[in-house]
PDB file of N, CA and C in Angstrom:
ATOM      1  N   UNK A   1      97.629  97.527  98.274  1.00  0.00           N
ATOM      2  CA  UNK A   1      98.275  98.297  97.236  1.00  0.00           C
ATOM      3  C   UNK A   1      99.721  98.592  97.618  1.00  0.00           C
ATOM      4  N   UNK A   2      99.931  99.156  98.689  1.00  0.00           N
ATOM      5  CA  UNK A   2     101.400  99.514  99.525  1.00  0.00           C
ATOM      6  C   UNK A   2     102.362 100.570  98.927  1.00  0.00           C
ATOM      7  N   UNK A   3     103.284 101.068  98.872  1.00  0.00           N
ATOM      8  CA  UNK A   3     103.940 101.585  98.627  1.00  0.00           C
ATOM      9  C   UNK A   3     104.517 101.766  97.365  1.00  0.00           C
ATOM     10  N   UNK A   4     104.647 102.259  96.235  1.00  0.00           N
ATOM     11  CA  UNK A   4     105.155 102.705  94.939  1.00  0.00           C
ATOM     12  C   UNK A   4     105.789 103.621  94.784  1.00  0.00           C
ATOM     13  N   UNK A   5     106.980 103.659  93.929  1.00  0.00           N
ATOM     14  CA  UNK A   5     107.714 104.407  93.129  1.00  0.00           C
ATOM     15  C   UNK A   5     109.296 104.186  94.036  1.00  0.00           C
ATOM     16  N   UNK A   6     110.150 105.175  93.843  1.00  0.00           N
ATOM     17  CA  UNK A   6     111.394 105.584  93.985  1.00  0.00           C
ATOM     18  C   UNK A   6     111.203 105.990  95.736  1.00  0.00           C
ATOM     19  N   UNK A   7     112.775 105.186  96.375  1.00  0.00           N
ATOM     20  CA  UNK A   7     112.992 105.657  98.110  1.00  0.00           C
ATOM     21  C   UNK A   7     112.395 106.867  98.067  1.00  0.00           C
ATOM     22  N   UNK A   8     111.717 107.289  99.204  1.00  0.00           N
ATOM     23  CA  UNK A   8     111.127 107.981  99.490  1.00  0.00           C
ATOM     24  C   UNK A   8     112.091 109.296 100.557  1.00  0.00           C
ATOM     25  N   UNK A   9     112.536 110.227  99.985  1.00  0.00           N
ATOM     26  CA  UNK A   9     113.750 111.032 100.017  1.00  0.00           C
ATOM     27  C   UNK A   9     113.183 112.232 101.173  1.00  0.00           C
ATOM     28  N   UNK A  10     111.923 111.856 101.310  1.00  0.00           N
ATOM     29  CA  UNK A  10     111.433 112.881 102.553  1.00  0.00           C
ATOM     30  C   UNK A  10     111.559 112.511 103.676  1.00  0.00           C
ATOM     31  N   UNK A  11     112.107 110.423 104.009  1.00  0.00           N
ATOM     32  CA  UNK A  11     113.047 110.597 105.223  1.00  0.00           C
ATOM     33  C   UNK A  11     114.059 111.066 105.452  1.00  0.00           C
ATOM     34  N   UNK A  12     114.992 111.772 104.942  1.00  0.00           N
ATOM     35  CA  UNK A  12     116.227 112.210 105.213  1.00  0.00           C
ATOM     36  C   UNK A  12     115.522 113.293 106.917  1.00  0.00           C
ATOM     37  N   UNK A  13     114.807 114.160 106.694  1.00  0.00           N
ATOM     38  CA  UNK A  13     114.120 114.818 107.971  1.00  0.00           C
ATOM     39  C   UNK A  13     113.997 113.642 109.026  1.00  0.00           C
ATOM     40  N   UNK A  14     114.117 112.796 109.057  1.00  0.00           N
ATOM     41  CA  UNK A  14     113.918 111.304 110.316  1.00  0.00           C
ATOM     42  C   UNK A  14     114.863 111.031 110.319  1.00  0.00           C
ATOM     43  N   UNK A  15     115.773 112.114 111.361  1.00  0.00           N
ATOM     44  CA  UNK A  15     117.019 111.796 111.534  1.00  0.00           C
ATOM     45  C   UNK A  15     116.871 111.040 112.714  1.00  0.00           C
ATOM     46  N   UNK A  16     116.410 110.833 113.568  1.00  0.00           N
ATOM     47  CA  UNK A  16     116.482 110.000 115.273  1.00  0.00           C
ATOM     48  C   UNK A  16     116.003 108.422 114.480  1.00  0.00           C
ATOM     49  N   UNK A  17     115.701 108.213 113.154  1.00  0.00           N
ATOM     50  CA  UNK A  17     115.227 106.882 112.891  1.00  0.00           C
ATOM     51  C   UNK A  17     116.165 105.639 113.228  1.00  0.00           C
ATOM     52  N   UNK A  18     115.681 104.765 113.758  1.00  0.00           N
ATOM     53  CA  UNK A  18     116.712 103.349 114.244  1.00  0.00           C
ATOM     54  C   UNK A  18     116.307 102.215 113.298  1.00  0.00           C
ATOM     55  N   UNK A  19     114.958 102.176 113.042  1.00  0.00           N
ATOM     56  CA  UNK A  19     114.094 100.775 112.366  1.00  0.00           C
ATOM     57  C   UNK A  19     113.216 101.955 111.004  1.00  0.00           C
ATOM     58  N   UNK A  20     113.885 100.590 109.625  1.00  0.00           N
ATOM     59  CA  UNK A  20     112.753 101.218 108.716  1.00  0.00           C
ATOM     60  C   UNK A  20     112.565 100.036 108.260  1.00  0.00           C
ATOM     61  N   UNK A  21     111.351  99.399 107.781  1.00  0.00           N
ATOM     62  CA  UNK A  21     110.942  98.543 107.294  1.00  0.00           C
ATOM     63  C   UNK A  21     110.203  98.720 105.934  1.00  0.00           C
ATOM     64  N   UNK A  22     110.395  99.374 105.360  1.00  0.00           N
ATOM     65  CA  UNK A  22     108.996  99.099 103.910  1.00  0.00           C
ATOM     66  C   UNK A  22     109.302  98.089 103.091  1.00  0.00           C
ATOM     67  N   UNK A  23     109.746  97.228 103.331  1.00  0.00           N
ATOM     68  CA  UNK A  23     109.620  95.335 102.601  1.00  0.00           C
ATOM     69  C   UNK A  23     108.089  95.238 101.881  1.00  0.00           C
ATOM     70  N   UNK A  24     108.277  94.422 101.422  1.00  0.00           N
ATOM     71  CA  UNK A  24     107.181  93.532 100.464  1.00  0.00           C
ATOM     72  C   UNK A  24     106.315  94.678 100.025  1.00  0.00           C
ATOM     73  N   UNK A  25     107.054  96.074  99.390  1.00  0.00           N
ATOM     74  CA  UNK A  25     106.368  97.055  98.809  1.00  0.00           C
ATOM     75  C   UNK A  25     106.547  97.109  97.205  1.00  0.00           C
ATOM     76  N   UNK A  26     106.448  97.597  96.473  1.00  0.00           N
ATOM     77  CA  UNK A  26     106.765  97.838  94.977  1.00  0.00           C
ATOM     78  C   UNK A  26     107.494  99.602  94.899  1.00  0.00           C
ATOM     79  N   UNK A  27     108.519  99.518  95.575  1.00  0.00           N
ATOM     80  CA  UNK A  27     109.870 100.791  95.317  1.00  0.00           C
ATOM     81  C   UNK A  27     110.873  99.869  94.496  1.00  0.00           C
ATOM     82  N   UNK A  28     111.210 101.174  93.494  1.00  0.00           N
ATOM     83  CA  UNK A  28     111.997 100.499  92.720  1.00  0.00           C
ATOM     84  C   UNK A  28     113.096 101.625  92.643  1.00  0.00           C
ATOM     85  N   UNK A  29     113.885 101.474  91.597  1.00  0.00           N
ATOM     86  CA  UNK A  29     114.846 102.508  91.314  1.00  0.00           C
ATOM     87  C   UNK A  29     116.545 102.530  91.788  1.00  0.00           C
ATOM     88  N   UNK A  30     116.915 103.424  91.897  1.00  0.00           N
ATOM     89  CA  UNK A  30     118.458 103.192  93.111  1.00  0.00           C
ATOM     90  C   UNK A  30     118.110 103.632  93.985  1.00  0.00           C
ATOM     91  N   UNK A  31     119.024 103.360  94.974  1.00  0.00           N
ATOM     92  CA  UNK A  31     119.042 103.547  96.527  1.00  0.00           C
ATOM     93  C   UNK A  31     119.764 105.206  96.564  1.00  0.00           C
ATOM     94  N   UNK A  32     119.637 105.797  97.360  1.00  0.00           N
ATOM     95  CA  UNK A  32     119.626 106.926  97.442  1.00  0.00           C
ATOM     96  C   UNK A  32     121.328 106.684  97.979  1.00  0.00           C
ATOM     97  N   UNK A  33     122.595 107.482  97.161  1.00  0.00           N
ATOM     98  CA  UNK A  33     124.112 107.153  97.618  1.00  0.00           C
ATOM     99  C   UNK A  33     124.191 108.030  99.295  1.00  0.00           C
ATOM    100  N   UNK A  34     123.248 109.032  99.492  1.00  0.00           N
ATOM    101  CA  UNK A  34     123.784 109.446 101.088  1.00  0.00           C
ATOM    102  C   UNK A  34     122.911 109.140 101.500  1.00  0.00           C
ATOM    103  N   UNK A  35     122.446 108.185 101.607  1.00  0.00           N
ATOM    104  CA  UNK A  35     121.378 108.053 102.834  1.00  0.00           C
ATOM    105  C   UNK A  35     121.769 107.808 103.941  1.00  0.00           C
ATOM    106  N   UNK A  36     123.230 107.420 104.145  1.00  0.00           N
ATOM    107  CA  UNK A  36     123.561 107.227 105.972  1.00  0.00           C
ATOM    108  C   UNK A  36     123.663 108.894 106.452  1.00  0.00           C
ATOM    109  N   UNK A  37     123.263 109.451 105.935  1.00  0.00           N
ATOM    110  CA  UNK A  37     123.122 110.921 106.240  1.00  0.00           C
ATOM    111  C   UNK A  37     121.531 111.245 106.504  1.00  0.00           C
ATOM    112  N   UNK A  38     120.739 110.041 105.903  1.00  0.00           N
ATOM    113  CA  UNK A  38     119.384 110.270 106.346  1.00  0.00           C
ATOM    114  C   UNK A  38     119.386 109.571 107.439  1.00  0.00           C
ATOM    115  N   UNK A  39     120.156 108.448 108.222  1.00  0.00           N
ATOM    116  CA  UNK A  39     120.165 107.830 108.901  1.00  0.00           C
ATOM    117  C   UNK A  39     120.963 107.364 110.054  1.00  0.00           C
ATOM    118  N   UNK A  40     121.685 108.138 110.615  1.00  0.00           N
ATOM    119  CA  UNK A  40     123.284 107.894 111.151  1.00  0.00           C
ATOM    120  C   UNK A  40     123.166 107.132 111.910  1.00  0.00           C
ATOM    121  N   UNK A  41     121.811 106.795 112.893  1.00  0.00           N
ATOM    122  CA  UNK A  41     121.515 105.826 114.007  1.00  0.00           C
ATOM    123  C   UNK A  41     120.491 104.246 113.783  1.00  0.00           C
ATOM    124  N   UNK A  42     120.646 103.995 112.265  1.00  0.00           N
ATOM    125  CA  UNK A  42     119.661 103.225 112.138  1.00  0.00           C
ATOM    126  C   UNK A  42     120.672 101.660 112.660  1.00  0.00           C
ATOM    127  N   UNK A  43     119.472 101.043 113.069  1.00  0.00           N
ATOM    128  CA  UNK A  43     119.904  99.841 113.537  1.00  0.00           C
ATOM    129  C   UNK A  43     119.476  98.755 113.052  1.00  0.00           C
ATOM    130  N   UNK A  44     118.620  98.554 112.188  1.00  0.00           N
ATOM    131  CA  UNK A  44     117.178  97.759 111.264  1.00  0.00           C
ATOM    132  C   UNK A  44     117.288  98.869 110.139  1.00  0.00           C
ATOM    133  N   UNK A  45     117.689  97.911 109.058  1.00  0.00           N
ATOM    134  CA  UNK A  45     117.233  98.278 107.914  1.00  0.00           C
ATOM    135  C   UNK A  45     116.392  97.347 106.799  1.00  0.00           C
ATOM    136  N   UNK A  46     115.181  97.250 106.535  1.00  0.00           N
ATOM    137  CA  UNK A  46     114.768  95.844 105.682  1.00  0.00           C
ATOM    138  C   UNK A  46     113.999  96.422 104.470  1.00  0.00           C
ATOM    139  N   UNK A  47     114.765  96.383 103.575  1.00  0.00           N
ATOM    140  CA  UNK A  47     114.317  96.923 102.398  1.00  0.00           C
ATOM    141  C   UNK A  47     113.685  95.788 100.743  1.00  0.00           C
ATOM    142  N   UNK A  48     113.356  94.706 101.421  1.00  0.00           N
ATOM    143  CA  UNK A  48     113.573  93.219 101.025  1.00  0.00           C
ATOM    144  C   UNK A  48     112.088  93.170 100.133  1.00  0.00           C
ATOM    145  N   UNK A  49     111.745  92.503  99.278  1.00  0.00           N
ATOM    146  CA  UNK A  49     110.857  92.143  98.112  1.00  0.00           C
ATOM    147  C   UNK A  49     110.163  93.246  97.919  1.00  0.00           C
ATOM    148  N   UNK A  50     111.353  94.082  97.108  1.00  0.00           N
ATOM    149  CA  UNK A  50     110.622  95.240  96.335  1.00  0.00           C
ATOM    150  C   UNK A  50     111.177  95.277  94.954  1.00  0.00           C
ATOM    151  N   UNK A  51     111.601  96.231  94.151  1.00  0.00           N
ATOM    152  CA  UNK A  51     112.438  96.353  92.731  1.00  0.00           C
ATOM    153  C   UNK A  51     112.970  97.370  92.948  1.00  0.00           C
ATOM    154  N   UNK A  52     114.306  97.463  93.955  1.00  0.00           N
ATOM    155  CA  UNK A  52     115.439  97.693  94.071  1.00  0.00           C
ATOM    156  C   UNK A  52     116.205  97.839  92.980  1.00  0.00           C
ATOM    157  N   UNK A  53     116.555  98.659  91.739  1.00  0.00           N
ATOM    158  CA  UNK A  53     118.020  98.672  91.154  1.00  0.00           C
ATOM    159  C   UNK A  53     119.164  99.214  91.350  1.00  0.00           C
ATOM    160  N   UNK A  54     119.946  98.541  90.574  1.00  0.00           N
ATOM    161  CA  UNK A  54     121.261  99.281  90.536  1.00  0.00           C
ATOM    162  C   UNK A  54     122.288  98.949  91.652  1.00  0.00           C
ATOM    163  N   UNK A  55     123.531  99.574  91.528  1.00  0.00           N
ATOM    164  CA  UNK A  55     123.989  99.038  92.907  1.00  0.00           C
ATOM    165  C   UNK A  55     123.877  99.558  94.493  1.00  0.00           C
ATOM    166  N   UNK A  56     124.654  98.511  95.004  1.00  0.00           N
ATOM    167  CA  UNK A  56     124.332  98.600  96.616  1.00  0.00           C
ATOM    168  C   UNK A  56     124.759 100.146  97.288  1.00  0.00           C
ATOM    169  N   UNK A  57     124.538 100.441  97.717  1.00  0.00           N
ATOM    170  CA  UNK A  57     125.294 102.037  97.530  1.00  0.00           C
ATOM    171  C   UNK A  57     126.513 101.376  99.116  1.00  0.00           C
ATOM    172  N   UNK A  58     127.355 101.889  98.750  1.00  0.00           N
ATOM    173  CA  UNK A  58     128.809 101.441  99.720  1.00  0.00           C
ATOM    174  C   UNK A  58     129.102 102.433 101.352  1.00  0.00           C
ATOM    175  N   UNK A  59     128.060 103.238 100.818  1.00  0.00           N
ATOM    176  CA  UNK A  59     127.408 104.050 102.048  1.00  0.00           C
ATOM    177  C   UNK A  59     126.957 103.190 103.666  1.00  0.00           C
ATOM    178  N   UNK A  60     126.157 102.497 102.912  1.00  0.00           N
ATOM    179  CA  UNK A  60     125.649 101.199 104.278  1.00  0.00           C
ATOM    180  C   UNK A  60     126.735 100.581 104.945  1.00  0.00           C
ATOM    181  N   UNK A  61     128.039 100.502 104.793  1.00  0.00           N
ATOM    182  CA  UNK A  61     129.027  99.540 105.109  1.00  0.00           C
ATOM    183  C   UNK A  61     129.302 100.904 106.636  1.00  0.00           C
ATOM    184  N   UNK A  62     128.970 102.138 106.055  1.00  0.00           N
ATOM    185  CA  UNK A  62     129.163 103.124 106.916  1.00  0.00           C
ATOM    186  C   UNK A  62     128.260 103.272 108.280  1.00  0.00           C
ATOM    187  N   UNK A  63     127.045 102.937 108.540  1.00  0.00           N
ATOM    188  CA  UNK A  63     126.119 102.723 109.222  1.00  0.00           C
ATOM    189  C   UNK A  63     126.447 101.841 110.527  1.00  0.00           C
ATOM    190  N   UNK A  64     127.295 102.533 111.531  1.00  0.00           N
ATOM    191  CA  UNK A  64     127.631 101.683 112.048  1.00  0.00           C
ATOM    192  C   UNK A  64     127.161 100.722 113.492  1.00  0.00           C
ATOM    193  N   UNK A  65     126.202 101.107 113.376  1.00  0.00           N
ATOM    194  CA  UNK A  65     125.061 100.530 114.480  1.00  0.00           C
ATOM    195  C   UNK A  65     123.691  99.665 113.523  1.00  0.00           C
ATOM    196  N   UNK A  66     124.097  99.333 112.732  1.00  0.00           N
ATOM    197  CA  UNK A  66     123.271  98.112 112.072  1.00  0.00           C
ATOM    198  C   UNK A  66     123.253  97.044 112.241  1.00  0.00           C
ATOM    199  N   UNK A  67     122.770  96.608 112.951  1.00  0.00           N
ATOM    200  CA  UNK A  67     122.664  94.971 113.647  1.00  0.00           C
ATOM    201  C   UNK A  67     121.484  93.994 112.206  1.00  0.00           C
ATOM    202  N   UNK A  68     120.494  94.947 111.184  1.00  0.00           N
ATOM    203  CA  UNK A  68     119.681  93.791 110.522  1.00  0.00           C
ATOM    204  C   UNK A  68     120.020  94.403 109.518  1.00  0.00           C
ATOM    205  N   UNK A  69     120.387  93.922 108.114  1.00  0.00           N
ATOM    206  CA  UNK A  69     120.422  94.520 106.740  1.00  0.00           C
ATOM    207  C   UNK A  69     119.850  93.265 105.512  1.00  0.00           C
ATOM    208  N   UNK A  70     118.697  93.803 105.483  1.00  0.00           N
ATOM    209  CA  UNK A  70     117.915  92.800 104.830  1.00  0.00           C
ATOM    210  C   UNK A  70     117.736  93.133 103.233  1.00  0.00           C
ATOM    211  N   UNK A  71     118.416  93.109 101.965  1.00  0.00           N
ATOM    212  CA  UNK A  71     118.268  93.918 100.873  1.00  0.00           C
ATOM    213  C   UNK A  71     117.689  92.909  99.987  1.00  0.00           C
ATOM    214  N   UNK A  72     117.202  91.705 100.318  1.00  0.00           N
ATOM    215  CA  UNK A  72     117.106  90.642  99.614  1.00  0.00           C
ATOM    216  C   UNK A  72     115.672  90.639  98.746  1.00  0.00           C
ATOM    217  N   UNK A  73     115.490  89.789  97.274  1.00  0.00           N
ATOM    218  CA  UNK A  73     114.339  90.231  96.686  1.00  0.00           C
ATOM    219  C   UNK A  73     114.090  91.026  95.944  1.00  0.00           C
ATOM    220  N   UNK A  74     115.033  91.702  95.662  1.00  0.00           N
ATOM    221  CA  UNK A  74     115.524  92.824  94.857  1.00  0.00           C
ATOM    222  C   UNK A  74     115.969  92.867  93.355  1.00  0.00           C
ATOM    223  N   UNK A  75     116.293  94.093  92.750  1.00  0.00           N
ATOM    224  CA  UNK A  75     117.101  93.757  91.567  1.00  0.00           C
ATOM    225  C   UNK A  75     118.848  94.311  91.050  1.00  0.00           C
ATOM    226  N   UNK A  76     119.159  94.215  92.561  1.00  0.00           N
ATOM    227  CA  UNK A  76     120.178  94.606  92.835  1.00  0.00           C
ATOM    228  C   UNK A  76     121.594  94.300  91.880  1.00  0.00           C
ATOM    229  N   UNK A  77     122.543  94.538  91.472  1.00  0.00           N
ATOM    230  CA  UNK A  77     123.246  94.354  90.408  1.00  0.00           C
ATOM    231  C   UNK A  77     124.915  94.991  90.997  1.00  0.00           C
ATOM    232  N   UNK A  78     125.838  94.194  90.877  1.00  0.00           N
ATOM    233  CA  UNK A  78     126.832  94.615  90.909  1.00  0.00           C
ATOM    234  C   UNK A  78     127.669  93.709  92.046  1.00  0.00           C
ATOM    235  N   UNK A  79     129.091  94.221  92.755  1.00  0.00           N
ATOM    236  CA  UNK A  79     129.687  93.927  93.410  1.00  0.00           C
ATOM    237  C   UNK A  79     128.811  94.422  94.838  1.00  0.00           C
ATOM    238  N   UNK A  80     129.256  93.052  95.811  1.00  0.00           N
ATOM    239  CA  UNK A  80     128.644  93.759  97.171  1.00  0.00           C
ATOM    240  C   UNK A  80     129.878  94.408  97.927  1.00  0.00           C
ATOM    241  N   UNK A  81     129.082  95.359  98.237  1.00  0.00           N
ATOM    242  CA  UNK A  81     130.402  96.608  98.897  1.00  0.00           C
ATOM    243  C   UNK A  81     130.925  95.529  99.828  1.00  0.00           C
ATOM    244  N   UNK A  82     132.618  96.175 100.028  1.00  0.00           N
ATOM    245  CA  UNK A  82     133.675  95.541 100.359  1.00  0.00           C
ATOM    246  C   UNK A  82     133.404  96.178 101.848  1.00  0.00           C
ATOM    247  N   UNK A  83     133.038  97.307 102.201  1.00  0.00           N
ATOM    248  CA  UNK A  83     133.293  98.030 103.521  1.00  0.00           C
ATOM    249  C   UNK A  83     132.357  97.213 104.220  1.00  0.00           C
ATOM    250  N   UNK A  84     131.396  96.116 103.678  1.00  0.00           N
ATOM    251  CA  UNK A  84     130.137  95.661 103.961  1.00  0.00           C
ATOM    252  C   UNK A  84     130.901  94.707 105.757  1.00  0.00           C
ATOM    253  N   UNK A  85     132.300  94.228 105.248  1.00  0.00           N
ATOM    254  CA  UNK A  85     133.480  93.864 106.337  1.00  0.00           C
ATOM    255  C   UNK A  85     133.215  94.706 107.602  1.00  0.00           C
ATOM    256  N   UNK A  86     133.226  96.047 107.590  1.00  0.00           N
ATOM    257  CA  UNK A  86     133.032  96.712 109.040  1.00  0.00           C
ATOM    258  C   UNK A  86     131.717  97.014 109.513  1.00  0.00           C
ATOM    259  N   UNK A  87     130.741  96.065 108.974  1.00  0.00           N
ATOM    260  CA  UNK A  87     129.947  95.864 110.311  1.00  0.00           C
ATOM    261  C   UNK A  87     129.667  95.021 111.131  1.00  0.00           C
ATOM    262  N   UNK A  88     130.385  95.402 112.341  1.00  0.00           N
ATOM    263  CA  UNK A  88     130.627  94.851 113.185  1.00  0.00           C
ATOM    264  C   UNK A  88     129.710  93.905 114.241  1.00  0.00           C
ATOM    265  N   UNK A  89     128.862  94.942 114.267  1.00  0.00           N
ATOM    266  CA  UNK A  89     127.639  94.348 114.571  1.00  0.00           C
ATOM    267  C   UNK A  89     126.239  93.827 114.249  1.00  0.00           C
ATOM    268  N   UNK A  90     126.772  93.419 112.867  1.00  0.00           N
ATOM    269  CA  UNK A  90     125.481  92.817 112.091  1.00  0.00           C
ATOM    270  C   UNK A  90     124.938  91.583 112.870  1.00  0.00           C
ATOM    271  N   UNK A  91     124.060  91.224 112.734  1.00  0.00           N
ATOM    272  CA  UNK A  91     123.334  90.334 113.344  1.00  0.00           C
ATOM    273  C   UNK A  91     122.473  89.251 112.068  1.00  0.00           C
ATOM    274  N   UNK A  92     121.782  89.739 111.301  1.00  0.00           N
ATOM    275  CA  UNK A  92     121.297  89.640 110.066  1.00  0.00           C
ATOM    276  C   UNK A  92     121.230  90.195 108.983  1.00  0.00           C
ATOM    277  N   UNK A  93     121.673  89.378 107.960  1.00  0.00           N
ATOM    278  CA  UNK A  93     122.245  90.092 106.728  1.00  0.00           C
ATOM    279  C   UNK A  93     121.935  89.024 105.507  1.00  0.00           C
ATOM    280  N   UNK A  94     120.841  89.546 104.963  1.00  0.00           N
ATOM    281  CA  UNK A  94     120.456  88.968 103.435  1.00  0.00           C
ATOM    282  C   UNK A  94     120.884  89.577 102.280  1.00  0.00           C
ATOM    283  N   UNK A  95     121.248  89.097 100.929  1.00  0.00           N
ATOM    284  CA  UNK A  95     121.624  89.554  99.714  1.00  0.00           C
ATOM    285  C   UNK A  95     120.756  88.492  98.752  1.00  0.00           C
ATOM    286  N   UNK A  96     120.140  87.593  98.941  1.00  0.00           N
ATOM    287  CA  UNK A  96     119.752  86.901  98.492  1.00  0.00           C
ATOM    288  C   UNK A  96     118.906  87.246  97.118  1.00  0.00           C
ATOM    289  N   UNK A  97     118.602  86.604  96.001  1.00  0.00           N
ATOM    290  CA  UNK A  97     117.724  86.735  95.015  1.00  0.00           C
ATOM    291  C   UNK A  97     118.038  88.185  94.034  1.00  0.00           C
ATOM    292  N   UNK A  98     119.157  88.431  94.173  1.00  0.00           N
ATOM    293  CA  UNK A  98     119.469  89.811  93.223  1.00  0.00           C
ATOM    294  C   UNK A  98     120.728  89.167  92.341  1.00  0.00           C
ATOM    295  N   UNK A  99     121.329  90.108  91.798  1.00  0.00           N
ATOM    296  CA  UNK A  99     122.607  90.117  90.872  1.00  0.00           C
ATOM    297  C   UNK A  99     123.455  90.203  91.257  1.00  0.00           C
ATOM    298  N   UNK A 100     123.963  90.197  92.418  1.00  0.00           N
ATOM    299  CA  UNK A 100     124.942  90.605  93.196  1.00  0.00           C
ATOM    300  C   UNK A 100     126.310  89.574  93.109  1.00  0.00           C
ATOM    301  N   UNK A 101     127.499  89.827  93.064  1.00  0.00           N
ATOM    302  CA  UNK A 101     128.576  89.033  93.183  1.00  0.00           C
ATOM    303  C   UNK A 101     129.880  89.544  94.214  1.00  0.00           C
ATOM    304  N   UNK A 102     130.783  88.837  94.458  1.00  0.00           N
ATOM    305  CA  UNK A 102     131.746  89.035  95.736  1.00  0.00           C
ATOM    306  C   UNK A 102     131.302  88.457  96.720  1.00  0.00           C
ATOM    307  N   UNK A 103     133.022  88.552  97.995  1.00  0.00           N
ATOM    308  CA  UNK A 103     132.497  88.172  98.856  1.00  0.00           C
ATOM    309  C   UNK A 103     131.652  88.617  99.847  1.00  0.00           C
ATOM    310  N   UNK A 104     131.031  87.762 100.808  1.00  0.00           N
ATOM    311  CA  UNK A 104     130.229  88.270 101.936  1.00  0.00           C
ATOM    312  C   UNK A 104     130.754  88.064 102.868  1.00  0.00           C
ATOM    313  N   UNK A 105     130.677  89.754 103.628  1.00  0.00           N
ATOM    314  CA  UNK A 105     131.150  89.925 104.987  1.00  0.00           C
ATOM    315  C   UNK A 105     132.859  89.076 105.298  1.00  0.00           C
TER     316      UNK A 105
END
């Protein structure tokens, strides 16, 4: 069955979080615009074959210890954030299968 409805806004309290994975769930909705405030140390983020809308929130470009950003699978819509440039240490980075336009990285 897995996971349903809208990000789940009761991690913001999981502030020490590094890795979140809920992929191949059914969350839909927008992405929450402060969540690098739920997250200041995340390093893994994979938020990939769910129903994601709306846009990318430009917040993530802020996250600066993100080495995986997996948003792919989604129904993502819009320009991909420009700040998406300062991460520095990405390692893996999907956009794949959404609406998305601009450049990458």
């Amino acid at each position: 069955m897995g996971l349903r409805g809208m990000f789940p806004v009761g991690l913001q309290y999981c502030t020490a979080l590094t890795s979140l994975d809920p992929s191949n769930n059914k969350l839909t909705g927008p992405l929450p615009f402060d969540h690098t405030n739920y997250f200041p140390h995340i390093t893994s983020l994979n938020l990939s074959f769910n129903n994601f809308s709306g846009t990318i929130p430009p917040t993530i470009g802020d996250c600066s210890y993100i080495n995986v950003l997996r948003l792919d699978h989604n129904q993502f819509t819009g320009q991909i954030p420009q700040n998406f440039s300062q991460l520095d240490r990405i390692k893996e980075f999907n956009v794949a299968n959404n609406a998305l336009w601009g450049p990458v990285l």
